[in-house]
Each structure stands twice: as C-alpha cells, then as structure tokens.
C-alpha atoms as a PDB file:
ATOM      1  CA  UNK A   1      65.564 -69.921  69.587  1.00  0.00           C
ATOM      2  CA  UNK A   2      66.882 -66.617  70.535  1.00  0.00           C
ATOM      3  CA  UNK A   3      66.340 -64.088  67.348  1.00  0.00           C
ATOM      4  CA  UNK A   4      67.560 -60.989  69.648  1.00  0.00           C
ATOM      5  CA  UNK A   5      70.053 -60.438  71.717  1.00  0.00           C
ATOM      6  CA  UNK A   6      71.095 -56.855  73.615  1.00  0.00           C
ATOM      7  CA  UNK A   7      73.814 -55.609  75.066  1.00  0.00           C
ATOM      8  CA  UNK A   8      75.618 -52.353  76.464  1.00  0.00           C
ATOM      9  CA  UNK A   9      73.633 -50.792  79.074  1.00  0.00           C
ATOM     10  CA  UNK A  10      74.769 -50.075  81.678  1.00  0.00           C
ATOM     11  CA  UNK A  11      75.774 -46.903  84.254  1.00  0.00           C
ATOM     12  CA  UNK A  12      76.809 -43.601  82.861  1.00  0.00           C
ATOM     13  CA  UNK A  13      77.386 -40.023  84.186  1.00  0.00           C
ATOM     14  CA  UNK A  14      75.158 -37.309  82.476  1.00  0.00           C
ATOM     15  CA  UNK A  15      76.735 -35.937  79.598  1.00  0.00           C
ATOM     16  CA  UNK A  16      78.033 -39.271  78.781  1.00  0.00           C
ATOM     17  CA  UNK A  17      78.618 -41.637  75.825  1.00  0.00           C
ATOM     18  CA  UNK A  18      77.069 -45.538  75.317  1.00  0.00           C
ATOM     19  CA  UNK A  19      76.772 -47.874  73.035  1.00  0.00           C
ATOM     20  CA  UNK A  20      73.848 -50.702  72.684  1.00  0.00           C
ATOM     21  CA  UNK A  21      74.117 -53.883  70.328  1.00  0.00           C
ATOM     22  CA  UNK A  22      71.358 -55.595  69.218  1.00  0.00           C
ATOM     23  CA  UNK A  23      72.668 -59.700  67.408  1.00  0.00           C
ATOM     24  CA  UNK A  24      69.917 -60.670  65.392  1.00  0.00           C
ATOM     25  CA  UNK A  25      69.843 -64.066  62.967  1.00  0.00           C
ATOM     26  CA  UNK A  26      71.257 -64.102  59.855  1.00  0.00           C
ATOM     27  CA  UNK A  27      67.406 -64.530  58.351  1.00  0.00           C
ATOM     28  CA  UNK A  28      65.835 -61.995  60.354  1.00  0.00           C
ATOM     29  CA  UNK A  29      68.417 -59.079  60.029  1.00  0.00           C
ATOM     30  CA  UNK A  30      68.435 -59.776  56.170  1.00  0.00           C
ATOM     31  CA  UNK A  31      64.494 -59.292  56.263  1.00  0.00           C
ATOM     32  CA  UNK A  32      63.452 -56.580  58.912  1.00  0.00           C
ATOM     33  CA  UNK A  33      63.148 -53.110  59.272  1.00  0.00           C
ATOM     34  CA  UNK A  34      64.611 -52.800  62.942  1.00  0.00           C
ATOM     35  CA  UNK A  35      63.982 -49.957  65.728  1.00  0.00           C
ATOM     36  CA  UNK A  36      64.889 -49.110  69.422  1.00  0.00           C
ATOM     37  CA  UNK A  37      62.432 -48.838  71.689  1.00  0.00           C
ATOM     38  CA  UNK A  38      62.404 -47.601  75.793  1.00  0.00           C
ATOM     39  CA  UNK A  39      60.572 -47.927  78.823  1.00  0.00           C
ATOM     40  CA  UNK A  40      61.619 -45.800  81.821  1.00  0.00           C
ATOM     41  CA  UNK A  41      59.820 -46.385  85.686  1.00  0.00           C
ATOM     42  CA  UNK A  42      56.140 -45.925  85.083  1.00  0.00           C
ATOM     43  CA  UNK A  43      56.281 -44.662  82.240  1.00  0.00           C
ATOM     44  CA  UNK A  44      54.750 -46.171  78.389  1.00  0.00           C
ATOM     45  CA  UNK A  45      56.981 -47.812  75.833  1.00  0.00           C
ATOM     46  CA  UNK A  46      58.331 -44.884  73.516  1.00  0.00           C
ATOM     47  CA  UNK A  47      59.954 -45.568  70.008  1.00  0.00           C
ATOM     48  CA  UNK A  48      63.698 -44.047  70.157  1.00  0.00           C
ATOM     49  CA  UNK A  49      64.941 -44.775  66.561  1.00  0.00           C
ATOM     50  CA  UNK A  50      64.469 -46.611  63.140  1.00  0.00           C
ATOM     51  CA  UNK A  51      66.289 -47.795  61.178  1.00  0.00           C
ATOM     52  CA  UNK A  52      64.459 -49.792  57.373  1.00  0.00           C
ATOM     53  CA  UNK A  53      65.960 -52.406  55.845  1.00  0.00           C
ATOM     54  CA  UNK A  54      67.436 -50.163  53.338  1.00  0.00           C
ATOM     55  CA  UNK A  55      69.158 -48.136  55.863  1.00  0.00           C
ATOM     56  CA  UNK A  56      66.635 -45.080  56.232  1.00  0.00           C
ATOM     57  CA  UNK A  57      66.208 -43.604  59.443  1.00  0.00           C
ATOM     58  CA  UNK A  58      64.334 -41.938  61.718  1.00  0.00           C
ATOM     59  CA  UNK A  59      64.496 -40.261  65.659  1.00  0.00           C
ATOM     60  CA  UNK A  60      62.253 -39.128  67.989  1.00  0.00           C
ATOM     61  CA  UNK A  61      62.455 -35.334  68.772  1.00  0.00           C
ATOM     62  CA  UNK A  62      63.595 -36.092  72.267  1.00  0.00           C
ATOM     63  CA  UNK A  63      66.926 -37.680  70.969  1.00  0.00           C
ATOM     64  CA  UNK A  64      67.603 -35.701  67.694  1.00  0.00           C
ATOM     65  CA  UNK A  65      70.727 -34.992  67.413  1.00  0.00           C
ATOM     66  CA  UNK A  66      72.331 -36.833  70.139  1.00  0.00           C
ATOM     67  CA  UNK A  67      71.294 -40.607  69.195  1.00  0.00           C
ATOM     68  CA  UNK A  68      72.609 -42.632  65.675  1.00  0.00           C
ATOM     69  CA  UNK A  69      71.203 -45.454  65.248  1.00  0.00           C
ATOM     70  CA  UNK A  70      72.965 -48.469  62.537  1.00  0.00           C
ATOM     71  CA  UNK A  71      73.411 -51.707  61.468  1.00  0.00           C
ATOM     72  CA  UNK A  72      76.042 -53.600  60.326  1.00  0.00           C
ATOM     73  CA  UNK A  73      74.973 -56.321  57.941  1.00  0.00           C
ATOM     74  CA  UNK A  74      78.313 -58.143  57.864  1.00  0.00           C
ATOM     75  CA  UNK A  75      78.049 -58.879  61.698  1.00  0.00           C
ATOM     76  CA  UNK A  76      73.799 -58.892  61.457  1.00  0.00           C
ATOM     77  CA  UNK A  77      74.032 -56.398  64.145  1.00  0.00           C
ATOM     78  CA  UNK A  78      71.722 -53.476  65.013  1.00  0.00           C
ATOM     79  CA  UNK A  79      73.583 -50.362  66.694  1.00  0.00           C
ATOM     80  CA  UNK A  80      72.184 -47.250  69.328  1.00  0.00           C
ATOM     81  CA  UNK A  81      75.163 -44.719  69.745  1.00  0.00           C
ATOM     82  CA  UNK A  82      74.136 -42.305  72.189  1.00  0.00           C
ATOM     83  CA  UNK A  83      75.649 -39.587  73.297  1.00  0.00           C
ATOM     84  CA  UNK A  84      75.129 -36.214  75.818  1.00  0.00           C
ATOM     85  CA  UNK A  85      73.260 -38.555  78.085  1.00  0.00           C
ATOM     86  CA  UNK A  86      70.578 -37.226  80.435  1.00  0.00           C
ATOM     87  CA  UNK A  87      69.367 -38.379  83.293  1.00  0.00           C
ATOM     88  CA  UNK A  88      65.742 -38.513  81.361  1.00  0.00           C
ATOM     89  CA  UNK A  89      67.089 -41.213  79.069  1.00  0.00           C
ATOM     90  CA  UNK A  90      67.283 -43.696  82.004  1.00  0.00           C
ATOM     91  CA  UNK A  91      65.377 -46.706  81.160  1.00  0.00           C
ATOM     92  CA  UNK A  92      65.499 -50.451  79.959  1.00  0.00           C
ATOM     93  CA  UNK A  93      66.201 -50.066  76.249  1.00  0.00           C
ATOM     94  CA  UNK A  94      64.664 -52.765  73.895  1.00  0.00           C
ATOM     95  CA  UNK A  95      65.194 -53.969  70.349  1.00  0.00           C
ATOM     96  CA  UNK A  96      62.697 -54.784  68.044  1.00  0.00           C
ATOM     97  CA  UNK A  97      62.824 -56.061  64.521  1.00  0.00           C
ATOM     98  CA  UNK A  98      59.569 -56.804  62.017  1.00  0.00           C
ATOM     99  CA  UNK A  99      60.175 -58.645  58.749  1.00  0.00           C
ATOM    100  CA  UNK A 100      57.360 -59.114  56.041  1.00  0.00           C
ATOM    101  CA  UNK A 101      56.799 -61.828  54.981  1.00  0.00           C
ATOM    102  CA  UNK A 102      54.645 -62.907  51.826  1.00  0.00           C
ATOM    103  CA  UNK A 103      52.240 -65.267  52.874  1.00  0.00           C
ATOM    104  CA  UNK A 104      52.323 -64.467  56.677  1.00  0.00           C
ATOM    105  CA  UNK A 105      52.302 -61.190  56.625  1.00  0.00           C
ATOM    106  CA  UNK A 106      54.571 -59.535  59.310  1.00  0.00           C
ATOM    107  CA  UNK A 107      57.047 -61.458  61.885  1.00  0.00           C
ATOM    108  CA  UNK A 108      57.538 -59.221  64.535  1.00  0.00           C
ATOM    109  CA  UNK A 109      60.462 -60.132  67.658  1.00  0.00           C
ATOM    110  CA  UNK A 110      61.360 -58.151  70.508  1.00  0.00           C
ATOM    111  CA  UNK A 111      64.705 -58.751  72.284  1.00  0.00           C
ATOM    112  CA  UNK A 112      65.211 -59.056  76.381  1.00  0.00           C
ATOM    113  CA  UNK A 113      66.262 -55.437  77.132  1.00  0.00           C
ATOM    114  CA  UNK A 114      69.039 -53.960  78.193  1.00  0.00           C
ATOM    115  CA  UNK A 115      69.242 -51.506  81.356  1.00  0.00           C
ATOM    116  CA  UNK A 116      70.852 -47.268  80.452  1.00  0.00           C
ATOM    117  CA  UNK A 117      71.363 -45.542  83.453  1.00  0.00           C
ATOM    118  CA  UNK A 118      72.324 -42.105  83.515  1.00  0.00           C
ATOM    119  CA  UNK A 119      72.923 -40.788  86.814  1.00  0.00           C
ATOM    120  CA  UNK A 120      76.215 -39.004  88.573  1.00  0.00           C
END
C-alpha cells in the first residue's frame, strides 16, 4: 500500500522553474503535517520545506525566497514550486508526511523520491 507517491523531477537549466507533486491517501493527507526533504551525492538528508496540517510553513535559509511549498486538500496533494534553480539544488527530492495519532503516537511515511537536476 503505497501512501506516497512523487513526481516532477526531472532536468532543468539553472535559473529555471519545476514543479514536484507529492499524492498522498485520503487518510494520511487529512492527518499529517507534510515536508520536503533532499539528498544530493554524498551529501546528508536536509529538510527543504514544511508545510502543518493547518497550512503553516516553513523554509530553509538556502531556499528562502525561491521555493513555495502547498497542498491541495481537494486532490490530497502536497506541492514544491521551485524556482531560480541552481545547480546546488541538484539532488533526489523526497516527501515525507507524519500524522499523530492518539494511541500510537506518530505514523511517519516517506515517499520513493524523485530526481531535480539543474545543470545547462
């Protein structure tokens, strides 16, 4: 049972536009506070954006101002708009949702990834 599922990457000049999807279940989506997350070449996992359940957000410095992140609850779909691309934000982009849950405490799912890369 797939919870996650992302899509967009893909190859972009530098100073380019993209857009990633993350699908998540009906259930999930309704529940969890959601984020994007990104790995590049030997390099740690870095938080990119959040985005609560009640629509607050948040962005790491290096993407302030360039990144949006949404969701869409009609369509139970997570959003990363990015924009002014660098060649720095190469790297296999992954979305992760975490839903509390009253007797279980948190549910946390991570979807497949999805490959950005920005190079002319």
């Amino acid at each position: 049972q797939v919870e996650l599922v992302e899509s967009g990457g893909g190859l972009v000049q530098p100073g380019g536009s993209l857009r990633l999807s993350c699908a998540a279940s009906r259930r999930l989506f309704r529940l969890a506070d959601m984020a994007w997350y990104r790995q590049a070449p030997g390099k740690e996992r870095e938080l990119v954006a959040t985005i609560t359940n009640g629509g607050s957000t948040s962005y790491a410095d290096s993407v302030k101002g360039r990144f949006t992140v949404s969701r869409d609850t009609a369509e139970n779909t997570m959003y990363l708009q990015m924009h002014s691309l660098k060649p720095d934000d190469t790297a296999v982009y992954y979305c992760y949702a975490r839903a509390a849950v009253s007797v279980e405490g948190y549910v946390e799912r991570w979807g497949q990834g999805t490959l950005v890369t920005v190079s002319s």
